[in-house]
C-alpha atoms as a PDB file:
ATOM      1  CA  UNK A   1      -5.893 -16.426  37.925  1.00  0.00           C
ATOM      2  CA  UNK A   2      -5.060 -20.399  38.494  1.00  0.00           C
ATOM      3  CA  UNK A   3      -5.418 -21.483  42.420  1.00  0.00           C
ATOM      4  CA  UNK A   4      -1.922 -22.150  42.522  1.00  0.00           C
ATOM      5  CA  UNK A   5      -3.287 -25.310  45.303  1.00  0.00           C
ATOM      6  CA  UNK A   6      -2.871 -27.932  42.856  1.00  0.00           C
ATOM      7  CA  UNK A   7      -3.894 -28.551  39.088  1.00  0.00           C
ATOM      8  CA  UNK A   8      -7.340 -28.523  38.336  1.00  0.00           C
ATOM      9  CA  UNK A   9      -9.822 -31.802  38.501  1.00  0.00           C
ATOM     10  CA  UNK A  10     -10.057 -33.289  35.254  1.00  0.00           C
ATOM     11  CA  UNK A  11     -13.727 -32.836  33.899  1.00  0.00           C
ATOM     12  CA  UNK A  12     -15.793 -35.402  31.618  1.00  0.00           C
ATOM     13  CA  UNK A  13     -14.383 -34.362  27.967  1.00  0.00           C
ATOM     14  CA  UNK A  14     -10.911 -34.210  29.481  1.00  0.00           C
ATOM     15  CA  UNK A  15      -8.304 -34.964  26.194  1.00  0.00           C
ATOM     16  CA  UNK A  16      -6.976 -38.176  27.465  1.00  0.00           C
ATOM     17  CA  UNK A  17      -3.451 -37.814  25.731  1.00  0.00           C
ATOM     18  CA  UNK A  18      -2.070 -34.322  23.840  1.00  0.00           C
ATOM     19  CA  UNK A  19       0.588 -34.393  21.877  1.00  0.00           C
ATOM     20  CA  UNK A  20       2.688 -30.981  21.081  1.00  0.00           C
ATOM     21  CA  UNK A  21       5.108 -31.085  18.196  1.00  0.00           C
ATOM     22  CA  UNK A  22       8.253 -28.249  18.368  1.00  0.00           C
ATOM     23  CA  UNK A  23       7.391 -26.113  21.630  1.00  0.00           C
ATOM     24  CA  UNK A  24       8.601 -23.144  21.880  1.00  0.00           C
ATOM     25  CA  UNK A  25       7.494 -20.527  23.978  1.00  0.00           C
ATOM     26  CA  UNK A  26       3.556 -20.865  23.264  1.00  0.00           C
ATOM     27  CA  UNK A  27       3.793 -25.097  22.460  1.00  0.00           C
ATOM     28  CA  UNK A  28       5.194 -25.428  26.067  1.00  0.00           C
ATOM     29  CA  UNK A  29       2.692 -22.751  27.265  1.00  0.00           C
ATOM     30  CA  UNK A  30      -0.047 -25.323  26.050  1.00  0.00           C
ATOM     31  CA  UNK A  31       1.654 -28.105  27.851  1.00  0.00           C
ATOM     32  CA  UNK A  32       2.178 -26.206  31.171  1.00  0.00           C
ATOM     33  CA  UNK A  33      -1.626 -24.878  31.083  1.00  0.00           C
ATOM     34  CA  UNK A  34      -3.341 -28.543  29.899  1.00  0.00           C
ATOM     35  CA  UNK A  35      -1.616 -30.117  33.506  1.00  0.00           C
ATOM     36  CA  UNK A  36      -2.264 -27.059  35.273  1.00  0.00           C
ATOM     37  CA  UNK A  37      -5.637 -26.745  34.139  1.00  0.00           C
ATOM     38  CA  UNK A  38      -6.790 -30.188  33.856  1.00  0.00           C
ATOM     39  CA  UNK A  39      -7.354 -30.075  30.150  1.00  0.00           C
ATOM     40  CA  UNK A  40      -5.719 -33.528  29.325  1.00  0.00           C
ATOM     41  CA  UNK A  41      -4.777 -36.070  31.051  1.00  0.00           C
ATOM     42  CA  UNK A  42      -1.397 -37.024  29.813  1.00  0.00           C
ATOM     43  CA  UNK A  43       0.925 -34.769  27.603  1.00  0.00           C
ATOM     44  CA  UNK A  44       3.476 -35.917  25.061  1.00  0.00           C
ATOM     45  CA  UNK A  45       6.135 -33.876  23.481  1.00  0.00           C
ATOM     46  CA  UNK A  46       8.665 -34.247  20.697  1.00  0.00           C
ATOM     47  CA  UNK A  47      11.079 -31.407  20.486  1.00  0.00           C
ATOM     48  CA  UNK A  48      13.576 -31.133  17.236  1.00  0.00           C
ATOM     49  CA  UNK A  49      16.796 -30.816  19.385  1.00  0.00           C
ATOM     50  CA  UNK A  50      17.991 -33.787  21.611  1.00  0.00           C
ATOM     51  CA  UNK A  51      19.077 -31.437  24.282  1.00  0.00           C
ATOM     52  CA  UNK A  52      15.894 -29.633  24.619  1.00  0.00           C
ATOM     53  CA  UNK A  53      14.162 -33.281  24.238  1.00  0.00           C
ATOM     54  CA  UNK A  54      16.257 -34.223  27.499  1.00  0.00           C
ATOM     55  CA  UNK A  55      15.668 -30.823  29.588  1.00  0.00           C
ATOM     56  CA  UNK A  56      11.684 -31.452  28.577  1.00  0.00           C
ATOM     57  CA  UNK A  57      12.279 -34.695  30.139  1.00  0.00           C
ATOM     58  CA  UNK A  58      12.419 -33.222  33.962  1.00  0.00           C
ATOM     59  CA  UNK A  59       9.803 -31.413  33.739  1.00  0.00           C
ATOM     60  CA  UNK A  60       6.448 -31.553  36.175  1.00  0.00           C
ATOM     61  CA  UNK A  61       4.105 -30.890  32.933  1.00  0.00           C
ATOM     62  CA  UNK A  62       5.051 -33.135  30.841  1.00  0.00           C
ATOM     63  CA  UNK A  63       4.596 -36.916  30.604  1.00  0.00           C
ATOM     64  CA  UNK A  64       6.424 -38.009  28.109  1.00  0.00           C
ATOM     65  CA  UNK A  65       9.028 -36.820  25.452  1.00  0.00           C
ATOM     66  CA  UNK A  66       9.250 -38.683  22.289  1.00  0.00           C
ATOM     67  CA  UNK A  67      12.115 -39.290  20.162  1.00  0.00           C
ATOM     68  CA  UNK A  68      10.607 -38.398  16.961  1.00  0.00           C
ATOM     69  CA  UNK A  69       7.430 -36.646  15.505  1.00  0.00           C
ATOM     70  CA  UNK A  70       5.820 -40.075  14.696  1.00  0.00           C
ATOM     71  CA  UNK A  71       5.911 -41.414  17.629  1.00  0.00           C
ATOM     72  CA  UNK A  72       4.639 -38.835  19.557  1.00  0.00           C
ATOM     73  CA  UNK A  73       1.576 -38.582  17.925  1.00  0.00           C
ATOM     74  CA  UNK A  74       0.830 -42.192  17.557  1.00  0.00           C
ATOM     75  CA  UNK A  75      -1.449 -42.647  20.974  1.00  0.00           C
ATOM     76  CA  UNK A  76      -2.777 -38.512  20.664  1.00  0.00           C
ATOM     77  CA  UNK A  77      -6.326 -37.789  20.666  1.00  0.00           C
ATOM     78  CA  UNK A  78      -5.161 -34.053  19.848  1.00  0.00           C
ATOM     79  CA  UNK A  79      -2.011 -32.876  18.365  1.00  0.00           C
ATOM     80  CA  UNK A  80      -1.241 -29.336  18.863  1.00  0.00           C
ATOM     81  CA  UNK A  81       1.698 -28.137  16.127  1.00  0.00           C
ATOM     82  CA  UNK A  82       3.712 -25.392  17.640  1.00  0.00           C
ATOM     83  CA  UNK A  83       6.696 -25.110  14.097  1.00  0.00           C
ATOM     84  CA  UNK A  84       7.357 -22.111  12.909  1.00  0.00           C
ATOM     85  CA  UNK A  85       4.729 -21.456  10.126  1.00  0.00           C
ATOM     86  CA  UNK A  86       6.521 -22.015   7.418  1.00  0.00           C
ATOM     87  CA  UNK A  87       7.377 -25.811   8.718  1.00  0.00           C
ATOM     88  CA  UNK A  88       3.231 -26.911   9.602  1.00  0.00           C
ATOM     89  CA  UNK A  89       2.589 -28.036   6.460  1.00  0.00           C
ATOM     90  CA  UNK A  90       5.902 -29.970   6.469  1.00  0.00           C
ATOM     91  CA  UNK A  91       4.914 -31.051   9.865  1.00  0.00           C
ATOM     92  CA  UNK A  92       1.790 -32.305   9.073  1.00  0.00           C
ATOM     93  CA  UNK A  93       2.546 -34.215   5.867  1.00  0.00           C
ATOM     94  CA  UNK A  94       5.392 -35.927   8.425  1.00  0.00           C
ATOM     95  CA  UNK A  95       2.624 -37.212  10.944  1.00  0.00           C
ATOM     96  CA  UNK A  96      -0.015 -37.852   8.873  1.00  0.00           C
ATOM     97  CA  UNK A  97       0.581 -41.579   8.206  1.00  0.00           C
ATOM     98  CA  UNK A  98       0.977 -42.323  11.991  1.00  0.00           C
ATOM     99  CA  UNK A  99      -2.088 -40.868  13.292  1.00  0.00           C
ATOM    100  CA  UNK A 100      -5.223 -42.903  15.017  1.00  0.00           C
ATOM    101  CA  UNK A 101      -8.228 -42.455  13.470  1.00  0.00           C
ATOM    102  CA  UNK A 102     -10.305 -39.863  14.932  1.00  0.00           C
ATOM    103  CA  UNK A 103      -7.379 -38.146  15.794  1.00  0.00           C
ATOM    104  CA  UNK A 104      -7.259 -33.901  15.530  1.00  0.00           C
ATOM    105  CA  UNK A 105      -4.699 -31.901  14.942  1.00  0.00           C
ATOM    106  CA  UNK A 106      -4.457 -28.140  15.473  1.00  0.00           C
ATOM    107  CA  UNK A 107      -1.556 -25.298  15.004  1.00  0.00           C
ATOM    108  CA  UNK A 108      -0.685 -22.155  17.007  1.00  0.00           C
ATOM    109  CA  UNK A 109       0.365 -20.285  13.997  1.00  0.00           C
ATOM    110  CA  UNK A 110      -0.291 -17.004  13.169  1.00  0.00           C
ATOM    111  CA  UNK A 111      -1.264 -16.865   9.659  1.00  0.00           C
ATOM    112  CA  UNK A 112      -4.192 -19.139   8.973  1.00  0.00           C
ATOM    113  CA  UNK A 113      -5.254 -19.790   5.198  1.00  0.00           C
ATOM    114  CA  UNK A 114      -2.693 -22.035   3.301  1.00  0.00           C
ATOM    115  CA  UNK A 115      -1.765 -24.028   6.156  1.00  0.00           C
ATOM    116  CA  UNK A 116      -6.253 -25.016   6.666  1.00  0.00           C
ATOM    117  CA  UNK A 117      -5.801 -25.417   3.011  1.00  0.00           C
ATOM    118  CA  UNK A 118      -3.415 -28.001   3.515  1.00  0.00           C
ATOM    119  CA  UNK A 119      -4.230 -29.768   6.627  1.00  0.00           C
ATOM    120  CA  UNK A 120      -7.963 -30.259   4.860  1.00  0.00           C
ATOM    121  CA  UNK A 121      -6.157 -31.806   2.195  1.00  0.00           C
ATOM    122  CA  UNK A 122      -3.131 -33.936   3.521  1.00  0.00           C
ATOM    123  CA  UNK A 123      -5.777 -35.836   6.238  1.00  0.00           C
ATOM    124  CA  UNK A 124      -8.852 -36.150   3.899  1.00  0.00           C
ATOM    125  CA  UNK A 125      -8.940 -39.411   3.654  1.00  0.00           C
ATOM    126  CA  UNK A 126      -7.123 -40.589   6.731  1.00  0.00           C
ATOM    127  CA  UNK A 127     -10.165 -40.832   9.456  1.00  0.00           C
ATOM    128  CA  UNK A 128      -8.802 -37.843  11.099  1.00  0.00           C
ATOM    129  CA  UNK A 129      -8.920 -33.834  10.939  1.00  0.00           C
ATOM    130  CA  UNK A 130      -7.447 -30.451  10.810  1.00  0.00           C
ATOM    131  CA  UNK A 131      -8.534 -27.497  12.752  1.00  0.00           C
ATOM    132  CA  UNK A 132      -6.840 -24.201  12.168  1.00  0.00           C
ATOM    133  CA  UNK A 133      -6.033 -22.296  15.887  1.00  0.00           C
ATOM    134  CA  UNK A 134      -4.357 -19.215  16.894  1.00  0.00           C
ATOM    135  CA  UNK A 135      -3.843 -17.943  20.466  1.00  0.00           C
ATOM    136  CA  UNK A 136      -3.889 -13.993  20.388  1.00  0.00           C
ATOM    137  CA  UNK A 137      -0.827 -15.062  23.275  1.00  0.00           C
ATOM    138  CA  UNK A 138       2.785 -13.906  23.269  1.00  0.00           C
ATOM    139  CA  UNK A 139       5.278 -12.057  23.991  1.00  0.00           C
ATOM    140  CA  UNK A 140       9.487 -10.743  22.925  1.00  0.00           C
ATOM    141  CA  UNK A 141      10.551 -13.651  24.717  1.00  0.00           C
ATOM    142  CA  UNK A 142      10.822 -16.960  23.046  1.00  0.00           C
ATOM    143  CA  UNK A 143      11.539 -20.852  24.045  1.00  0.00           C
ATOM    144  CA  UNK A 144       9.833 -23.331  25.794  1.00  0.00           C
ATOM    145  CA  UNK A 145      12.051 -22.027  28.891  1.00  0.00           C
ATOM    146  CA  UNK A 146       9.523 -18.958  29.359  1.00  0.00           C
ATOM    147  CA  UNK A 147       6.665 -21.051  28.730  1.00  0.00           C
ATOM    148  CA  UNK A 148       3.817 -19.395  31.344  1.00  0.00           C
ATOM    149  CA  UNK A 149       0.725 -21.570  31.896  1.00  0.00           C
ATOM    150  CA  UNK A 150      -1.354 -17.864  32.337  1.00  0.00           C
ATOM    151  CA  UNK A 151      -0.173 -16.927  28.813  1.00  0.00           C
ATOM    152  CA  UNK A 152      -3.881 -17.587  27.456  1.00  0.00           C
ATOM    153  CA  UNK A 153      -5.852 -16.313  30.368  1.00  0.00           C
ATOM    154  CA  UNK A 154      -8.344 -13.970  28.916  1.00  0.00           C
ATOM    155  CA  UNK A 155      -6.783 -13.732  25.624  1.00  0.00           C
ATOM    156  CA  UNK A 156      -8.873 -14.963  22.074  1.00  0.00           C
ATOM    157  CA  UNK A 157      -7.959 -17.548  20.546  1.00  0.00           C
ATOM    158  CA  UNK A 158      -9.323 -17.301  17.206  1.00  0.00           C
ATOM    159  CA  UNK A 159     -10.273 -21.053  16.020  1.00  0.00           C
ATOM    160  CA  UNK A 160     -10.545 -21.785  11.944  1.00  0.00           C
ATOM    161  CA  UNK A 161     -12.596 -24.237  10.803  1.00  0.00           C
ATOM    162  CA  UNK A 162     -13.817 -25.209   7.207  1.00  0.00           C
ATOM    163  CA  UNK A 163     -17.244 -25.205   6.420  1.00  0.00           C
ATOM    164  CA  UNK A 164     -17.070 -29.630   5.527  1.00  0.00           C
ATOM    165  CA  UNK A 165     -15.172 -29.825   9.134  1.00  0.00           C
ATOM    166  CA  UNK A 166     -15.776 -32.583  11.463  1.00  0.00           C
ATOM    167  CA  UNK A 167     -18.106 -30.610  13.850  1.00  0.00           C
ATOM    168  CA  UNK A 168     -17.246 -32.565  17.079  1.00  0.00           C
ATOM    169  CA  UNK A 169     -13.369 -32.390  15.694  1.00  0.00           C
ATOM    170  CA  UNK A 170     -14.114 -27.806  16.360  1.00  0.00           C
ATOM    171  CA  UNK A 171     -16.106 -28.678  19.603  1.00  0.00           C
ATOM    172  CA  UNK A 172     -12.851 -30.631  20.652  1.00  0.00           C
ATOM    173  CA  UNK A 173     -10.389 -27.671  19.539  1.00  0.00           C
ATOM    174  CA  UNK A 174     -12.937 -24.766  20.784  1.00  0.00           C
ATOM    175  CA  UNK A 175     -13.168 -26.951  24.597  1.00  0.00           C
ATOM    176  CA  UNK A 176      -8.662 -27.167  24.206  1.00  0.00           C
ATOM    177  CA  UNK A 177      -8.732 -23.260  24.210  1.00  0.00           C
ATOM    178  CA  UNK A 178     -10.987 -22.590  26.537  1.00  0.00           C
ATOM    179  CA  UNK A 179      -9.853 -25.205  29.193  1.00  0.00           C
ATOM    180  CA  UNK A 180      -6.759 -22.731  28.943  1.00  0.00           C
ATOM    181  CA  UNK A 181      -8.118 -19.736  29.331  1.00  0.00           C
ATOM    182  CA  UNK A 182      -9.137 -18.608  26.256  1.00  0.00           C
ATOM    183  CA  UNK A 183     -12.084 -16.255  24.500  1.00  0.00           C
ATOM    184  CA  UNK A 184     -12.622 -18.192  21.425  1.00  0.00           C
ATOM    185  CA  UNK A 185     -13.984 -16.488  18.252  1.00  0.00           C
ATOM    186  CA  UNK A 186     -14.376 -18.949  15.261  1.00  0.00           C
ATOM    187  CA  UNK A 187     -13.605 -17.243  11.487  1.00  0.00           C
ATOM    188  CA  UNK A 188     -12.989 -18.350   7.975  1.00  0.00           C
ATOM    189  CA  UNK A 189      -8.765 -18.808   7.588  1.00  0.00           C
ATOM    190  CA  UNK A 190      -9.117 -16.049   4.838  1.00  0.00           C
ATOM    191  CA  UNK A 191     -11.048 -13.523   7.182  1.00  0.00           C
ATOM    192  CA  UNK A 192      -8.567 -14.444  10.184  1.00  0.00           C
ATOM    193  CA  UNK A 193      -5.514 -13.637   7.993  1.00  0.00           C
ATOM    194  CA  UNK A 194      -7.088 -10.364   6.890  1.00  0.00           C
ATOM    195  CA  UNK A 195      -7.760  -9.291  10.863  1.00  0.00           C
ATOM    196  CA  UNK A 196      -4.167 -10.063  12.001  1.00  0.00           C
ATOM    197  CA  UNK A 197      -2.862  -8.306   9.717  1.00  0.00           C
ATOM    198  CA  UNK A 198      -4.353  -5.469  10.785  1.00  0.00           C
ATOM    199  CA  UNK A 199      -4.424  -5.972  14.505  1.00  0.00           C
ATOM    200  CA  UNK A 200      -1.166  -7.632  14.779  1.00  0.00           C
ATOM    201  CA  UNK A 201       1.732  -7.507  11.897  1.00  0.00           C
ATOM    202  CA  UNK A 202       0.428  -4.108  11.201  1.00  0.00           C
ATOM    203  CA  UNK A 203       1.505  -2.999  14.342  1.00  0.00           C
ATOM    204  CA  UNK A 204       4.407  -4.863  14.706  1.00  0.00           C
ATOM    205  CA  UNK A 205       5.311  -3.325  11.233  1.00  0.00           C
ATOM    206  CA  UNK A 206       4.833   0.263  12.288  1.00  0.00           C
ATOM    207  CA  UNK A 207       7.264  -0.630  16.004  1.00  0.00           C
ATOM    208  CA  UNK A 208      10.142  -2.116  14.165  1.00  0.00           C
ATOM    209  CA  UNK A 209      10.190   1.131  11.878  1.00  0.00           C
ATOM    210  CA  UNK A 210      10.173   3.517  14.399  1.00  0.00           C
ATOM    211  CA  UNK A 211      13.125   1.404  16.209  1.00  0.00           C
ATOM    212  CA  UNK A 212      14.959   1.688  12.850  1.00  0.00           C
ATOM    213  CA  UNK A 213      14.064   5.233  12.584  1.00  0.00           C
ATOM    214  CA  UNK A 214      15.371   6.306  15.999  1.00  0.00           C
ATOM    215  CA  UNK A 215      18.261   4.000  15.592  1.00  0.00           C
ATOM    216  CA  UNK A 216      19.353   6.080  12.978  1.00  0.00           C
ATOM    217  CA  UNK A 217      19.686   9.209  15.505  1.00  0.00           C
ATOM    218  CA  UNK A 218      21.671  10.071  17.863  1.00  0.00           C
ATOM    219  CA  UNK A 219      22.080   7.320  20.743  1.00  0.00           C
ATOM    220  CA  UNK A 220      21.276   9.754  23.456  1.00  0.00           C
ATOM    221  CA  UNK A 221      17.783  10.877  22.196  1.00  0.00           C
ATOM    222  CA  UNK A 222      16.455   7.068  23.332  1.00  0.00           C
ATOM    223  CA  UNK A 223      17.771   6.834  26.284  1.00  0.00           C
ATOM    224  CA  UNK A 224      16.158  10.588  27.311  1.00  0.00           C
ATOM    225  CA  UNK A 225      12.520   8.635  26.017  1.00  0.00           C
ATOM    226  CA  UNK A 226       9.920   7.969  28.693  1.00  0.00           C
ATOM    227  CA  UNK A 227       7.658   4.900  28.691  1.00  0.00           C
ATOM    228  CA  UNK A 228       6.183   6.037  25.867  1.00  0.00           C
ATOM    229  CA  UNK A 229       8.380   5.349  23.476  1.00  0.00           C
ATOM    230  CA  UNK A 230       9.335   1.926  25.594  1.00  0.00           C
ATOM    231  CA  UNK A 231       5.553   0.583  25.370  1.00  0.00           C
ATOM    232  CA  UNK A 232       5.418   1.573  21.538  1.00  0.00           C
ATOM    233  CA  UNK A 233       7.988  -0.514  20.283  1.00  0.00           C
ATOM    234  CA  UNK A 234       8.114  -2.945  22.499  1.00  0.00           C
ATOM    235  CA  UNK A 235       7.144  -5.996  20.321  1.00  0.00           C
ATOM    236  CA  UNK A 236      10.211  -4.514  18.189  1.00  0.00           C
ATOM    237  CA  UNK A 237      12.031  -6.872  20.530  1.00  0.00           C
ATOM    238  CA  UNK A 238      10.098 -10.185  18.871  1.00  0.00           C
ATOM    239  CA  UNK A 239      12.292 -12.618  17.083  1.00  0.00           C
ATOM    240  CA  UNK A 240      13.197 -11.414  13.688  1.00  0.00           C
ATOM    241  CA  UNK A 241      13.637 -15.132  11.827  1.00  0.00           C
ATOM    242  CA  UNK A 242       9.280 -16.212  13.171  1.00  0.00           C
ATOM    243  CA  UNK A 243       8.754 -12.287  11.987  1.00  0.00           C
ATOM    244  CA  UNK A 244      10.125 -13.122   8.598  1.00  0.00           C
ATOM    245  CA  UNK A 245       8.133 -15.992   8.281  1.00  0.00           C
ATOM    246  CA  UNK A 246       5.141 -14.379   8.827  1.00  0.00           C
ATOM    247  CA  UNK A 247       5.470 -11.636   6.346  1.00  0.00           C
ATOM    248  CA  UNK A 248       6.186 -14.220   3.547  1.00  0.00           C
ATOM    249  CA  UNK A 249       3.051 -16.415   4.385  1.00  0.00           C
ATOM    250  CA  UNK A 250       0.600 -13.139   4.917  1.00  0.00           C
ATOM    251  CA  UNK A 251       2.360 -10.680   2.815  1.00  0.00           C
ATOM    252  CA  UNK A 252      -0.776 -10.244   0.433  1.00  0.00           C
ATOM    253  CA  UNK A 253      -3.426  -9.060   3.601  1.00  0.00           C
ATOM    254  CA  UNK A 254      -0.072  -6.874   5.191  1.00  0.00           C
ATOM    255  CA  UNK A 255       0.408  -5.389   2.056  1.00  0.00           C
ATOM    256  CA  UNK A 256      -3.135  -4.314   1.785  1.00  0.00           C
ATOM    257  CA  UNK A 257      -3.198  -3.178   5.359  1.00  0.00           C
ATOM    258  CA  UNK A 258      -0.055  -1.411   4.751  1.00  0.00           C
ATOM    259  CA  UNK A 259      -2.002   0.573   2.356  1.00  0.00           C
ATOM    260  CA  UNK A 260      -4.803   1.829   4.322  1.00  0.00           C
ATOM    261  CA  UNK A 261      -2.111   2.656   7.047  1.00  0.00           C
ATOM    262  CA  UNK A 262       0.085   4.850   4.482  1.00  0.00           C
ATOM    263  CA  UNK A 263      -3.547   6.609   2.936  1.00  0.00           C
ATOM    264  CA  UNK A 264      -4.178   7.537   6.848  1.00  0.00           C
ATOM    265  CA  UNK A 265      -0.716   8.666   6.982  1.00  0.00           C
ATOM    266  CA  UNK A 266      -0.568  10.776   4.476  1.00  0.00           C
ATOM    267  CA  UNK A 267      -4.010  12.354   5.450  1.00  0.00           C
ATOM    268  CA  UNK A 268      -2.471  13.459   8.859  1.00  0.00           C
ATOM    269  CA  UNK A 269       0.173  14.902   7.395  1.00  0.00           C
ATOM    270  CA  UNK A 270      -1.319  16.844   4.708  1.00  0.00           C
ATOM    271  CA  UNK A 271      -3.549  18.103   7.921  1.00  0.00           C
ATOM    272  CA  UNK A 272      -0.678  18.979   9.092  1.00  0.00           C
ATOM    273  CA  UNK A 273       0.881  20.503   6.470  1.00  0.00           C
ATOM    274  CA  UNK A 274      -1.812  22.713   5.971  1.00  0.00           C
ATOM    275  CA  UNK A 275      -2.653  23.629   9.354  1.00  0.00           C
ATOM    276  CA  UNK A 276      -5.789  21.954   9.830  1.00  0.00           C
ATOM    277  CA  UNK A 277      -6.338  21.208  13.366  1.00  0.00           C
ATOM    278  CA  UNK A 278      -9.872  20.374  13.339  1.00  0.00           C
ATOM    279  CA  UNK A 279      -8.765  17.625  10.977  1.00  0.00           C
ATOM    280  CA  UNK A 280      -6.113  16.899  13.241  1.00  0.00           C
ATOM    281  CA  UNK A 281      -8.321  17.250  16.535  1.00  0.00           C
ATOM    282  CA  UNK A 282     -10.911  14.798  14.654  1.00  0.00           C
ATOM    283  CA  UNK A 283      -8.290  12.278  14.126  1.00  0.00           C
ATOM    284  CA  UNK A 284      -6.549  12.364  17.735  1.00  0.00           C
ATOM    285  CA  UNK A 285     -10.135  11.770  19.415  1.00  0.00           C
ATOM    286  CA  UNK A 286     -11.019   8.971  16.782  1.00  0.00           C
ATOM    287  CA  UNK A 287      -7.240   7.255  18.470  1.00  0.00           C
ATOM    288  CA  UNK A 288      -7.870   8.010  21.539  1.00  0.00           C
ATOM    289  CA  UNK A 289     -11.698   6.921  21.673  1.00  0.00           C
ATOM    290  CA  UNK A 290     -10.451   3.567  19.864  1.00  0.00           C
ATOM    291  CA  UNK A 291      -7.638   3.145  22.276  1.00  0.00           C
ATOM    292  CA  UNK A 292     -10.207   3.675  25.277  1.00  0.00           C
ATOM    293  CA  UNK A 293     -12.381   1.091  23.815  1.00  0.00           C
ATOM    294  CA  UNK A 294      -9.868  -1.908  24.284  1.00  0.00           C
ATOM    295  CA  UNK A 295     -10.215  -4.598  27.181  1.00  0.00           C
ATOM    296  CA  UNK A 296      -8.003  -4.307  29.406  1.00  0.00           C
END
């Protein structure tokens, strides 16, 4: 936990100004845990919509709020892109022109592959780089107005680089994460993509179905549900619209994982079907024993 006494000293590889572009609940999270944490020394935001440009404005954690994209990346030793992910490589074709050499930019998106892919390619020749990031960090809630400078404490961050990366351009993303709180685990974008998938839209696949399922019964059978059913389908409650966006840019690994899920699926149930506890015991320890196995 953060000693709530005051924000951290700032240490010798301190970022001296961060930019984040579009925060929303984890780009303002970033913001809130670099002051808190002393991970940079000045912070610099541009938000899309003038009001939430002038509410940014008051707040402790942040420095300065720039009118546009451009400008608030102009001075930044590290830009941190926090658009949906369907907008980075927008994003980054916008900025690219106005950053300093030597300048690094990094993403909090969840799908990892096209958008390296692109960064690599729209800064090649500029002086500066592109290194793919994404906090394992979230939650239902959304908007810079829950932003929670604890959100990465003890969570991975898995961190992307390309093989041809600038290697002190990783060391300076790796150092961002774990000044906030992060385990970092560095992947390939491809490999990264394939592991979400699995570990996260998978599951958030499998919650909003059961919601739709149950919402097809009668109202009363939810509300006589104990916290079982509430911590199941619980990230049901995420935002639909950044949900969307992440099927269409991973849709080839969730459709894969998808598959393995409905082979298991129909395994249990032809247990099932035919009586076979053993199978069925084998399978309910396997959970359990997995489920046992994760940090806390």
């Amino acid at each position: 936990m953060l000693d709530n006494s005051g924000p951290i000293p700032f240490h010798q590889d301190v970022i001296d100004t961060l930019a984040i572009l579009a925060p929303g609940l984890l780009g303002a999270s970033v913001a809130r845990a670099a002051k808190a944490r002393g991970a940079a020394r000045r912070v610099v935001i541009w938000a899309r919509r003038p009001e939430v440009r002038l509410a940014l404005a008051d707040q402790s954690w942040c420095d300065a709020v720039a009118e546009s994209a451009e400008t608030a990346v102009t001075e930044a030793d590290l830009v941190v892109i926090a658009t949906p992910v369907t907008r980075m490589a927008e994003m980054i074709d916008r900025i690219a022109a106005h950053l300093k050499t030597g300048a690094i930019v990094t993403d909090v998106g969840s799908v990892k592959a096209e958008i390296c892919r692109h960064g690599a390619s729209a800064l090649a020749t500029s002086g500066t780089t592109f290194v793919g990031s994404h906090p394992m960090a979230g939650s239902e809630k959304t908007g810079w107005a829950n932003a929670d400078p604890e959100l990465f404490a003890g969570k991975t961050c898995f961190v992307t680089p390309r093989e041809d990366d600038n290697t002190t351009a990783t060391e300076t993303v790796v150092r961002l994460w774990r000044d906030l709180g992060c385990e970092v685990v560095s992947v390939g974008a491809d490999q990264h993509d394939e592991i979400v998938a699995h570990i996260s839209h998978l599951p958030q696949i499998l919650a909003t179905n059961l919601g739709t399922l149950l919402g097809k019964r009668p109202g009363q059978w939810s509300q006589l549900a104990g916290n079982g059913l509430k911590d199941t389908t619980r990230i049901a409650a995420s935002d639909a619209t950044m949900w969307i966006e992440i099927l269409e840019q991973n849709r080839d690994e969730i459709l894969r994982a998808l598959n393995g899920f409905e082979s298991d699926l129909h395994q249990f149930r032809s247990a099932l079907s035919n009586r076979d506890w053993t199978d069925l015991r084998t399978r309910l320890e396997h959970g359990k024993s997995w489920r046992d196995s994760l940090r806390p």
